[in-house]
Protein backbone atom coordinates (compact mmCIF):
# COMPACT_ATOMS: atom_id res chain seq x y z
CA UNK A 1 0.00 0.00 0.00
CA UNK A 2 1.03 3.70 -0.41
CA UNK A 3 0.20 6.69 1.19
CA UNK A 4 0.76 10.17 -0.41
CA UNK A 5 0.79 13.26 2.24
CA UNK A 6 0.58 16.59 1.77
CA UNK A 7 1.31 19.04 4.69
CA UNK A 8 -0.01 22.75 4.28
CA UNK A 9 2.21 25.84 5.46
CA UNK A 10 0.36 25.93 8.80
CA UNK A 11 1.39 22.31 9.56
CA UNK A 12 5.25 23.04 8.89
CA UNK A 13 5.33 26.54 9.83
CA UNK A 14 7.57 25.84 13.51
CA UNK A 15 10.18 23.33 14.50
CA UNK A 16 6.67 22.29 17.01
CA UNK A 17 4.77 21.49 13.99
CA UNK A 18 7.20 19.22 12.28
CA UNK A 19 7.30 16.92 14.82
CA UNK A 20 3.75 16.91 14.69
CA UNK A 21 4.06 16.19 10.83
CA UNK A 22 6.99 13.41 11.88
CA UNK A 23 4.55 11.75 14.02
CA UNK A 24 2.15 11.67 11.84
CA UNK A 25 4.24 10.36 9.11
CA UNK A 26 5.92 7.68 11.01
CA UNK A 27 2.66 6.48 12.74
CA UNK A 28 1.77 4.34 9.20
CA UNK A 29 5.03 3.08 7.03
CA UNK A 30 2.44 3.81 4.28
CA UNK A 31 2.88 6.98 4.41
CA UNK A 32 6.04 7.00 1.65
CA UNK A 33 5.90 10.30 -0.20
CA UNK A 34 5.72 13.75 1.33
CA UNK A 35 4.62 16.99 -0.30
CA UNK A 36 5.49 19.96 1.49
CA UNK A 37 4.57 23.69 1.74
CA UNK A 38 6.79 26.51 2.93
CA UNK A 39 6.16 27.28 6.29
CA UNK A 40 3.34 29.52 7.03
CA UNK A 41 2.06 31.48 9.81
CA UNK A 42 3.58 30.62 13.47
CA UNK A 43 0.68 33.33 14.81
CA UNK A 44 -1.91 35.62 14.16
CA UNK A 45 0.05 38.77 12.09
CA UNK A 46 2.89 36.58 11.39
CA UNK A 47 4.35 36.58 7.73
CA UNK A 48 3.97 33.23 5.65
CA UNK A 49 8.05 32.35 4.25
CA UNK A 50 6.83 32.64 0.85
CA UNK A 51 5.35 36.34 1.32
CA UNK A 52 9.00 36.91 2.62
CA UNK A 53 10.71 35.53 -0.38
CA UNK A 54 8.35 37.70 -2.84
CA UNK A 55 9.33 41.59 -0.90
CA UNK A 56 12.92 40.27 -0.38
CA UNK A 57 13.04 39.37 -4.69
CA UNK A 58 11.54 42.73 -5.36
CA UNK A 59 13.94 44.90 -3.50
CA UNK A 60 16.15 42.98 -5.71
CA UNK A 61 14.91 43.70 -9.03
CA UNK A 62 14.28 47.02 -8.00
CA UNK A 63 18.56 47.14 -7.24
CA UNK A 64 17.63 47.87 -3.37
CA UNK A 65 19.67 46.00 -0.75
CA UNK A 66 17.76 42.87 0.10
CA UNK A 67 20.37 40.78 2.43
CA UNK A 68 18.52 42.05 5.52
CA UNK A 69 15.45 40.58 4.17
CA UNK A 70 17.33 37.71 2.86
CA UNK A 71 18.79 36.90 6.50
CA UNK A 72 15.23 37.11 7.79
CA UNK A 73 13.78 34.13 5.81
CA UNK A 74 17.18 32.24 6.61
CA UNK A 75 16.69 33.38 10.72
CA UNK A 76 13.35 31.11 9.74
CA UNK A 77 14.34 28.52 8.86
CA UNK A 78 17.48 28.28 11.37
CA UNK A 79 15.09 28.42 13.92
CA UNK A 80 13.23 25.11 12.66
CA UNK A 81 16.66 23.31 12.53
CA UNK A 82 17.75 24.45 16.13
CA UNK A 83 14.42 23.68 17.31
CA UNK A 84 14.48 19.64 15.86
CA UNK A 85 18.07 19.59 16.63
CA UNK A 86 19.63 18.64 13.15
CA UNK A 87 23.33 18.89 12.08
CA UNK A 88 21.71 20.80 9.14
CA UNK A 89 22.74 24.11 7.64
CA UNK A 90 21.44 25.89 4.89
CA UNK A 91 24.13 28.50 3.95
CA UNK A 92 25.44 27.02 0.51
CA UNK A 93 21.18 27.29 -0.54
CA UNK A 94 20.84 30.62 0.77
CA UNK A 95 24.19 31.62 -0.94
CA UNK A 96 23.05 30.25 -4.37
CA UNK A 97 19.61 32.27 -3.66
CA UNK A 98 21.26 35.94 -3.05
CA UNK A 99 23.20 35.28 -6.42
CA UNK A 100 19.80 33.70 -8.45
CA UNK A 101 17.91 37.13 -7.02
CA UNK A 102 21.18 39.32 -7.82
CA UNK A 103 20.98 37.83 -11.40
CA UNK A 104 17.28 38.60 -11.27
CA UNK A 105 16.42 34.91 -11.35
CA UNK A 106 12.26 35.10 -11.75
CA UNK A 107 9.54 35.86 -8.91
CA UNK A 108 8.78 31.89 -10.05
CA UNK A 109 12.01 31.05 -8.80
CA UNK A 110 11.98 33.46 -5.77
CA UNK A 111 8.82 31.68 -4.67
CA UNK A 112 9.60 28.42 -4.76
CA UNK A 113 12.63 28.56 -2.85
CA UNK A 114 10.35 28.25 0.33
CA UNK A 115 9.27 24.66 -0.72
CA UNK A 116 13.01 23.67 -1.89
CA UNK A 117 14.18 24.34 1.65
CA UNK A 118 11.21 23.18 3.35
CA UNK A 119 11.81 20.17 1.46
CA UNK A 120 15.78 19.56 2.17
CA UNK A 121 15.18 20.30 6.09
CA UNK A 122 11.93 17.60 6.40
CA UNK A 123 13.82 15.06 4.44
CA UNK A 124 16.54 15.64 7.02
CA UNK A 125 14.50 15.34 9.38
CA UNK A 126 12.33 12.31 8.49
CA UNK A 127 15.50 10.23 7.10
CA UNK A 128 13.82 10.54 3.51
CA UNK A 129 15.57 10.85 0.15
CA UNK A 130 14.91 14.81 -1.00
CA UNK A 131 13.75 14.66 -4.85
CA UNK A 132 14.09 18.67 -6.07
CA UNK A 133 10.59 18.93 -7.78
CA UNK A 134 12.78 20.83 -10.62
CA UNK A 135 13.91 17.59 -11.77
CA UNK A 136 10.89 15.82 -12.23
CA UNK A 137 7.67 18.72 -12.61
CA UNK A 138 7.52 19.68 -16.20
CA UNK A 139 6.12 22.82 -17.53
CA UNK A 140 6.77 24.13 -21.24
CA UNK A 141 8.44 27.19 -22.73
CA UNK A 142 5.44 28.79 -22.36
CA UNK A 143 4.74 27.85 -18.87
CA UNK A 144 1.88 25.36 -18.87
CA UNK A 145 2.07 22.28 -17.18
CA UNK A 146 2.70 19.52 -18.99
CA UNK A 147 1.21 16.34 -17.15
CA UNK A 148 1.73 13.50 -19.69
CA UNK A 149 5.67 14.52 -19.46
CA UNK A 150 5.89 14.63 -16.05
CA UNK A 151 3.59 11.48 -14.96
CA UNK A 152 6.39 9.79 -16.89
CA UNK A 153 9.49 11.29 -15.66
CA UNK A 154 8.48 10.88 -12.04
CA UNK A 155 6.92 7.61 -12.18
CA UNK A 156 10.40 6.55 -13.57
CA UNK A 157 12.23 8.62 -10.47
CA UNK A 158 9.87 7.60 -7.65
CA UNK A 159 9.94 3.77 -9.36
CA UNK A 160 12.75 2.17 -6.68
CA UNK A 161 12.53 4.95 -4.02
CA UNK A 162 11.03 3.64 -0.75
CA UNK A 163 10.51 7.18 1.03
CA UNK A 164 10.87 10.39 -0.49
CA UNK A 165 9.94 13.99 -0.43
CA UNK A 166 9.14 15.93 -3.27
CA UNK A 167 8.61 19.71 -2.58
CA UNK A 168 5.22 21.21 -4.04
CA UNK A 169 4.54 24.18 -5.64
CA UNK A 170 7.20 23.94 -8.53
CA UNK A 171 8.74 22.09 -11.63
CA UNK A 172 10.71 23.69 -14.29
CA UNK A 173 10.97 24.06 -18.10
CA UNK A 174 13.76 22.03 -20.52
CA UNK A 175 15.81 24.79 -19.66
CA UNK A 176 15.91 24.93 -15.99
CA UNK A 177 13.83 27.86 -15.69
CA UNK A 178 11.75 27.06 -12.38
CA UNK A 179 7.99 27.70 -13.09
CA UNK A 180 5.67 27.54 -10.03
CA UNK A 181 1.59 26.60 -10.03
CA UNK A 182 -0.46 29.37 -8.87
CA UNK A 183 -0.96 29.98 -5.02
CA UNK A 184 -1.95 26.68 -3.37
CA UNK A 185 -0.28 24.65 -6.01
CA UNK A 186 1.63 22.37 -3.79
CA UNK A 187 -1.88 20.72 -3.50
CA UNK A 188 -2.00 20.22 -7.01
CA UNK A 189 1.88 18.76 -6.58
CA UNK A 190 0.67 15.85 -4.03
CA UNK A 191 -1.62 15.12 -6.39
CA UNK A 192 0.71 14.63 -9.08
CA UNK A 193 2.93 12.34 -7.29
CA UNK A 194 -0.28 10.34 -6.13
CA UNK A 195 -1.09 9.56 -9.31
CA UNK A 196 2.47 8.84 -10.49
CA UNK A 197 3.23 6.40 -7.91
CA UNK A 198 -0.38 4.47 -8.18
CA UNK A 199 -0.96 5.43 -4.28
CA UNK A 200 -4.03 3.95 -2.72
CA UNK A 201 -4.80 7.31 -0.70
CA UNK A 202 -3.88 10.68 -1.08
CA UNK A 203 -3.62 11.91 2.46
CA UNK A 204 -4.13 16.16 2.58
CA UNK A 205 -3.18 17.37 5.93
CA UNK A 206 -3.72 20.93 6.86
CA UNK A 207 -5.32 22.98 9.91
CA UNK A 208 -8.94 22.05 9.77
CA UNK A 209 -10.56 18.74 10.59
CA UNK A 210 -12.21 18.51 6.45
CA UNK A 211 -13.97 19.90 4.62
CA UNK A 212 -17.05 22.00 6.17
CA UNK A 213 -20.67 22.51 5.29
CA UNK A 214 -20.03 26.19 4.97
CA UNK A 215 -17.71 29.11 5.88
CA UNK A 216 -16.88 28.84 9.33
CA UNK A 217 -16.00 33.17 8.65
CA UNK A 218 -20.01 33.34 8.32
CA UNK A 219 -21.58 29.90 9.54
CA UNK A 220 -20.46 29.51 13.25
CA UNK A 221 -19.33 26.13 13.96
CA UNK A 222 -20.08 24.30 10.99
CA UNK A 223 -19.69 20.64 10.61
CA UNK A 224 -17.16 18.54 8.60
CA UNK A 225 -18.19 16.40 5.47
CA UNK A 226 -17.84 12.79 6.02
CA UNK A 227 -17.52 12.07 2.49
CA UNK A 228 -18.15 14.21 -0.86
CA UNK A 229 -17.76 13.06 -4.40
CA UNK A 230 -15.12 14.79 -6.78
CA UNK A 231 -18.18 16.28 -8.46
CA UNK A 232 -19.58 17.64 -5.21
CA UNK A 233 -15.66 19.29 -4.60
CA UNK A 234 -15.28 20.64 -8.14
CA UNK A 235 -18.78 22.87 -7.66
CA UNK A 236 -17.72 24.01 -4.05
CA UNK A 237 -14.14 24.75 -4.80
CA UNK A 238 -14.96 26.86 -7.51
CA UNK A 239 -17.14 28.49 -5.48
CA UNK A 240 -14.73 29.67 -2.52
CA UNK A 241 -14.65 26.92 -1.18
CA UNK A 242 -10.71 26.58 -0.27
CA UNK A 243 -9.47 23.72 1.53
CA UNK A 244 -8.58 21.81 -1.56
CA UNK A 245 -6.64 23.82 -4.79
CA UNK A 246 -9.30 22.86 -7.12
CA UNK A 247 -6.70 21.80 -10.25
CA UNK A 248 -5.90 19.15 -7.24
CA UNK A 249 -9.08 17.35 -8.18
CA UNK A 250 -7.93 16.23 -11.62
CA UNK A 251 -4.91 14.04 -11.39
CA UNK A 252 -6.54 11.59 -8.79
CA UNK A 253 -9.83 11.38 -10.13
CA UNK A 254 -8.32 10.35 -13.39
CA UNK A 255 -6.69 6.96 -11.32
CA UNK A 256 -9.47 6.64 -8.98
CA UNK A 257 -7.54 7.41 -6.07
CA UNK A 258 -9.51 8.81 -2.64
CA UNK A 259 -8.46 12.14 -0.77
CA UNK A 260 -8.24 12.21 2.82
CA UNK A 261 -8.01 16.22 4.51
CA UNK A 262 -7.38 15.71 7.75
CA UNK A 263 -5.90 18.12 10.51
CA UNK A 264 -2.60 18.39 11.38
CA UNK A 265 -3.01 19.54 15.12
CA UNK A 266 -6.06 16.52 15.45
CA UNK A 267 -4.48 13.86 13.93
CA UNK A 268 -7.17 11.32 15.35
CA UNK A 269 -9.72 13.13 13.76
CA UNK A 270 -11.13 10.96 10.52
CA UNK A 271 -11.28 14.08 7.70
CA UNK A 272 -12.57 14.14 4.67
CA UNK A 273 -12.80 11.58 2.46
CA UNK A 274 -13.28 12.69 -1.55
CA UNK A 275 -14.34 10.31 -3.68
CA UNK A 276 -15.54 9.40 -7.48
CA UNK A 277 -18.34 7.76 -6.25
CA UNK A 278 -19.92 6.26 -2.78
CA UNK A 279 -22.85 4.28 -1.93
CA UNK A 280 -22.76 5.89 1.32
CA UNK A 281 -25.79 7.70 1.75
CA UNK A 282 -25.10 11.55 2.59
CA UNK A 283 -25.54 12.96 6.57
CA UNK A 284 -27.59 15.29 5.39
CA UNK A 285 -29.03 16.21 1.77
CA UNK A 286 -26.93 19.22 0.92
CA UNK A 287 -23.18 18.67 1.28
CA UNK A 288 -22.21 22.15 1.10
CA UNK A 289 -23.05 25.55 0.35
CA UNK A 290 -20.39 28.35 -1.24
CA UNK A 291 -20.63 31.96 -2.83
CA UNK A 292 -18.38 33.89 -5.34
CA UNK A 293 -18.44 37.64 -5.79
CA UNK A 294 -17.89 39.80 -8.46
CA UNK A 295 -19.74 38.64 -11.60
CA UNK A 296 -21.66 40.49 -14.62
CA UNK A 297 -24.45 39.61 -16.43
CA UNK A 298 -25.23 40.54 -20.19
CA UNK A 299 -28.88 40.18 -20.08
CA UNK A 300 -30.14 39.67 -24.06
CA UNK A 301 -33.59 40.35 -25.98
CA UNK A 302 -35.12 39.13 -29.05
CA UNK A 303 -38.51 38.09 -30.03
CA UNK A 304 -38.80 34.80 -31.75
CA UNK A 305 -35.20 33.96 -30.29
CA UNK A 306 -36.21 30.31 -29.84
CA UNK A 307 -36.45 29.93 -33.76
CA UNK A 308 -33.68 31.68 -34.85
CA UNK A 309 -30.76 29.06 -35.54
CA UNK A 310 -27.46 29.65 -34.12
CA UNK A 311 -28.43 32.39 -32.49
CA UNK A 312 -26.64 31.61 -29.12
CA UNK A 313 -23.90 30.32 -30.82
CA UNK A 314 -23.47 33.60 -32.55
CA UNK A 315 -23.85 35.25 -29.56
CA UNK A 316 -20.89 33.33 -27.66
CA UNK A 317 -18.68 33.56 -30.02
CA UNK A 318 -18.16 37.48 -29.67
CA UNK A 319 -17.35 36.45 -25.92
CA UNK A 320 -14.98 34.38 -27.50
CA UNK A 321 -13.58 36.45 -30.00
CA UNK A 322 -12.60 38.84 -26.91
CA UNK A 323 -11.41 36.06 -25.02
CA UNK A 324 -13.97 35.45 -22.42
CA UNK A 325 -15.47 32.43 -20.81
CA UNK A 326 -18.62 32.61 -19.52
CA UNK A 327 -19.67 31.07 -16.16
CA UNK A 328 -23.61 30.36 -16.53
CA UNK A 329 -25.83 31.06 -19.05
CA UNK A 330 -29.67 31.05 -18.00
CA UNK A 331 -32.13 31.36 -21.00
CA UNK A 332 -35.92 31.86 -21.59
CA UNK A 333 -38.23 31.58 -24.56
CA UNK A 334 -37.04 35.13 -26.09
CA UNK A 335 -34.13 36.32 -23.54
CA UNK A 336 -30.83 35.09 -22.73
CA UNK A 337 -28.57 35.82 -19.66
CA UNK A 338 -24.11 35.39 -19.95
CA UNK A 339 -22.49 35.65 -16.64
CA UNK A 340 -18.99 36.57 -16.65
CA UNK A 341 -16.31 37.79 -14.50
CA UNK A 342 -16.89 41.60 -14.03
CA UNK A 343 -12.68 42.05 -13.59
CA UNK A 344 -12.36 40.51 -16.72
CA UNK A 345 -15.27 41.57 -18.45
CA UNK A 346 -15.52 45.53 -17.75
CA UNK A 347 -12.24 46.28 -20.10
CA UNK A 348 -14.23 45.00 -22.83
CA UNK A 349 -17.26 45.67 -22.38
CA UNK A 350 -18.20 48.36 -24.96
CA UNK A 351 -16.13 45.95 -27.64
CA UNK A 352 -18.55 42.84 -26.46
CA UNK A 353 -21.87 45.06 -26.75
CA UNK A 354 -21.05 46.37 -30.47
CA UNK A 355 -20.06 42.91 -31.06
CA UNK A 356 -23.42 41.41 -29.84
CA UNK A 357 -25.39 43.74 -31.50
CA UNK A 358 -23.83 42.91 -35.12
CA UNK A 359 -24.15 39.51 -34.17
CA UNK A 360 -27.81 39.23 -33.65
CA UNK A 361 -29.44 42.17 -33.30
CA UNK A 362 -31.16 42.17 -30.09
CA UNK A 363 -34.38 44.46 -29.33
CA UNK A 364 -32.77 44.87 -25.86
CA UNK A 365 -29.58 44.43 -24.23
CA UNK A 366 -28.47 45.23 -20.64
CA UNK A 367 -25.57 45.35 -18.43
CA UNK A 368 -26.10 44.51 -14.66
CA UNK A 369 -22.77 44.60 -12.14
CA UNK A 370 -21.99 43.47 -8.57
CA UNK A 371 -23.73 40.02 -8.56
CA UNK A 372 -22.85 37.53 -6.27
CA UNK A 373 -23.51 33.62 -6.95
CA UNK A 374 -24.59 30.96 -4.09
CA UNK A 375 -24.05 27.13 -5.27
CA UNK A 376 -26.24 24.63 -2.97
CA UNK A 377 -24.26 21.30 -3.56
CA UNK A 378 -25.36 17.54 -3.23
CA UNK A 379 -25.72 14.81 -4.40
CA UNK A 380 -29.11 13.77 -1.77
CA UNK A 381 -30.58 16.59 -3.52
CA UNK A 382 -31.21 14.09 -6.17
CA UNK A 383 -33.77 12.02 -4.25
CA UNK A 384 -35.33 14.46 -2.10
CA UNK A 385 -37.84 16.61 -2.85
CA UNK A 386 -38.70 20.05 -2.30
CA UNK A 387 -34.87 21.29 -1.63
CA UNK A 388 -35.07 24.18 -4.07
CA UNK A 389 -38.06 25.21 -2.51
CA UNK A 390 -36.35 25.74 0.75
CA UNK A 391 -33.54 27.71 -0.44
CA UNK A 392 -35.70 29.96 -2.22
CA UNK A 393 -37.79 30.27 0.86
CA UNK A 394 -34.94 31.19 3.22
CA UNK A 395 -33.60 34.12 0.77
CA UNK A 396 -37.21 35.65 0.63
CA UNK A 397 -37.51 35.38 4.25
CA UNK A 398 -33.90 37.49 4.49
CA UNK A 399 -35.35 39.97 1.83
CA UNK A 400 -32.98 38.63 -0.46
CA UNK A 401 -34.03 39.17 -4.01
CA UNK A 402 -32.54 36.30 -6.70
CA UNK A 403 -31.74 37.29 -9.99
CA UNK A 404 -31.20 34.41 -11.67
CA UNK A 405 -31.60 30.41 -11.02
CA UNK A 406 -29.63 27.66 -12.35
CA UNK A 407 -29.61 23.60 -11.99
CA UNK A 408 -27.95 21.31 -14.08
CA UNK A 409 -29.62 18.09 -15.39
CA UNK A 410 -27.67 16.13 -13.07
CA UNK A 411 -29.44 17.61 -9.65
CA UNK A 412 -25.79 17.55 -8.20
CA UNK A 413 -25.87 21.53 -7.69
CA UNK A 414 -28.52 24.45 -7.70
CA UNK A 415 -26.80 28.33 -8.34
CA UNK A 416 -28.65 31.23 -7.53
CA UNK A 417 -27.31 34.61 -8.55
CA UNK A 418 -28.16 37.71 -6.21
CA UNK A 419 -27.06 41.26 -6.15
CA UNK A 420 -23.82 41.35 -3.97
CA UNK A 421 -24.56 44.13 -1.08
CA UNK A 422 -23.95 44.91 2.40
CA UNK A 423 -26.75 45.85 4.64
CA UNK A 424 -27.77 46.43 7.70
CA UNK A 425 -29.70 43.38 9.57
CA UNK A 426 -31.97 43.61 12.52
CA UNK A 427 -33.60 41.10 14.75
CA UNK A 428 -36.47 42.17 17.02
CA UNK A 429 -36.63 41.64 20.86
CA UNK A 430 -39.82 41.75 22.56
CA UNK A 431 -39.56 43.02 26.41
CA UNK A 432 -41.49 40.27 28.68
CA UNK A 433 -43.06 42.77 30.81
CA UNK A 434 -44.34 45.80 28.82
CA UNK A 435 -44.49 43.42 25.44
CA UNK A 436 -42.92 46.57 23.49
CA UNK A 437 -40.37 45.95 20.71
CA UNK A 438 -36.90 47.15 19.87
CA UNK A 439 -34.50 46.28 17.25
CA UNK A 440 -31.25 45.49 17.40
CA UNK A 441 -28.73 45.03 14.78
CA UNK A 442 -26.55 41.44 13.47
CA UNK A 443 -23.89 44.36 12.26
CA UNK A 444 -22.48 44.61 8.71
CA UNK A 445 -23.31 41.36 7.08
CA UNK A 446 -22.64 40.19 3.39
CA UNK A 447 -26.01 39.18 1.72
């Protein structure tokens, strides 16, 4: 059997935390490949190593003296050593770093440097063999990732190793140049490895206990997911939902292989498990439920739209032609609704309306900004009835208008758009003696 782990920034962010991780690692001789992050936050207004690294490479490029800043990452990580007592030192790295950001190496390359050292000091640590993620993470000249290249080349590395640790985050081109995944991509990296190796679990350990119901920022308390299909993930994640990097998903559905998030500081706590499919019937029949702000809808139009062929077809392709996806697309008998990203959208928008109206000549077309989506995920919403209902009912009963409504064929998700605003809420208290009312306010709540 093999285990693939993947430790957030939180769980290796203090000499105190790796043993934590060590325990946890040594506790199954499954557990054979570790991902790492670079440490994160020790406490609250602490600096995450990798923030560090990106102010320290910018007074760089900018010519500024950076070896104060420079020594301050290194006093990090020195720290971690003293603390687990290891006849480690890290001065030849941090030497070949001050020359790479001298040279004006790459912000890709200044970044990643917290997951290469991570990386060398928990393979000390653990008695592991340290695999630079360089050497086996492809990307092209261009900067994509190129999986097909690297499933091979690390299959073929990790073939005869019986423990290793492979920093996330970071591969590089042909060249050499490093190239890193977006923020959270060491995520994506455990993933990669999971699927290279053939693991039987892909163990994600960071500082919650799964993957909750809700936002625990605006849902107090909320309860962990016993066990949610890939589907189920993919609609949450993209909708804020951010305990998993979502491009995570991908590589281990493809093998078939389970994710476990489980929490670091509560190792005995049983996670998350994320799945292609279970027979397990769901706790409860919605899984989760996760908003996204900052959308735009184009709201289109035309009588006798219906029989008009290729008309939404011609109206897509002017999205395209600007290079824009759309995110939902809600349509009625005569009108039909794109939602975009407003960031992406508002630089173009005159272009996309001329465009639109060439295209198909609508009798109306209208803009509408600051929208806000909700997705209401799960897969018991299938065999229940009356669930839309009861969303619907609790936004009237908060005075929350919707503006648009959307459910796939599958049942798996409903998304409801609504206008993204902040208002003041009130609750009313009735006084037991006199029977007299007064309000009082929630505060400043997102609705």
């Amino acid at each position: 059997m093999k285990i693939v782990v993947k430790f957030g920034g939180s769980s290796l962010a203090s000499a105190e935390q790796f043993k934590k991780v060590a325990d946890i690692i040594h506790a199954d001789p499954h557990r054979r490949f570790v991902v790492p992050s670079a440490p994160g936050k020790r406490f609250d207004g602490d600096t995450k190593v990798t923030d560090m690294l990106y102010g320290c490479y910018d007074l760089a490029e900018a010519g500024k003296d950076f070896d104060g800043a420079l020594a301050d990452i290194k006093a990090r990580y020195d720290e971690i050593i003293e603390g687990l007592g290891l006849d480690l030192t890290l001065d030849k790295e941090f030497e070949t770093i001050h020359e790479q950001f001298r040279l004006k190496a790459g912000r890709n390359y200044a970044a990643s440097r917290g997951e290469y050292l991570n990386g060398i000091v928990l393979a000390n640590y653990l008695g592991f063999e340290f695999v630079d993620a360089a050497t086996v993470i492809r990307f092209d000249d261009a900067g994509n990732f190129e999986a097909d290249r690297t499933d091979l080349i690390l299959s073929s590395r990790l073939k005869d190793v019986e423990y290793a640790v492979v920093p996330g985050f970071y591969g590089a081109q042909d060249d050499g140049v490093v190239t890193t995944f977006s923020r959270g991509g060491s995520d994506i990296t455990g993933s990669i490895v999971a699927k290279a190796v053939h693991a039987d679990v892909y163990e994600n350990w960071t500082d919650v206990s799964g993957f909750l119901v809700a936002d625990p920022r605006i849902i107090k308390n909320p309860e962990a997911i016993e066990a949610i299909t890939y589907k189920e993930l993919r609609e949450l994640s993209y909708m804020g939902a951010s305990v998993l990097h979502e491009d995570a998903i991908f590589p281990v559905r493809k093998e078939g292989i389970p994710i476990n998030i489980r929490n670091t500081n509560k190792p005995d706590d049983l996670g998350t498990w994320i799945v292609e499919s279970t027979c397990r019937k769901p706790k409860y029949t919605i899984t989760g439920i996760a908003g996204k702000k900052g959308f735009a809808s184009i709201n289109i139009e035309k009588d006798m739209m219906n029989s008009e062929i290729g008309f939404g077809r011609k109206v897509l392709q002017v999205f395209e032609d600007n290079n824009l996806s759309f995110e939902h697309m809600p349509s009625g008998v005569d009108t039909m609704t794109v939602f975009v990203h407003q960031s992406e959208f508002e630089h173009k928008e005159q272009q996309v309306i001329s465009g639109i109206h060439r295209a198909v000549h609508p009798d109306l077309l209208d803009l509408e900004s600051g929208l806000a989506l909700i997705a209401v995920v799960g897969r018991g919403m299938r065999d229940t009835r009356g669930v839309a209902s009861k969303v619907f009912d609790a936004l009237a009963k908060a005075n929350i208008n919707i503006k648009m409504i959307d459910q796939g064929s599958s049942e798996l998700n409903i998304i409801i758009g609504v206008k993204d605003r902040r208002d003041k809420c009130c609750y009313r208290v009735q006084d037991k003696d006199s029977g007299s009312t007064t309000e009082k306010s929630f505060g400043e709540v997102e609705r």
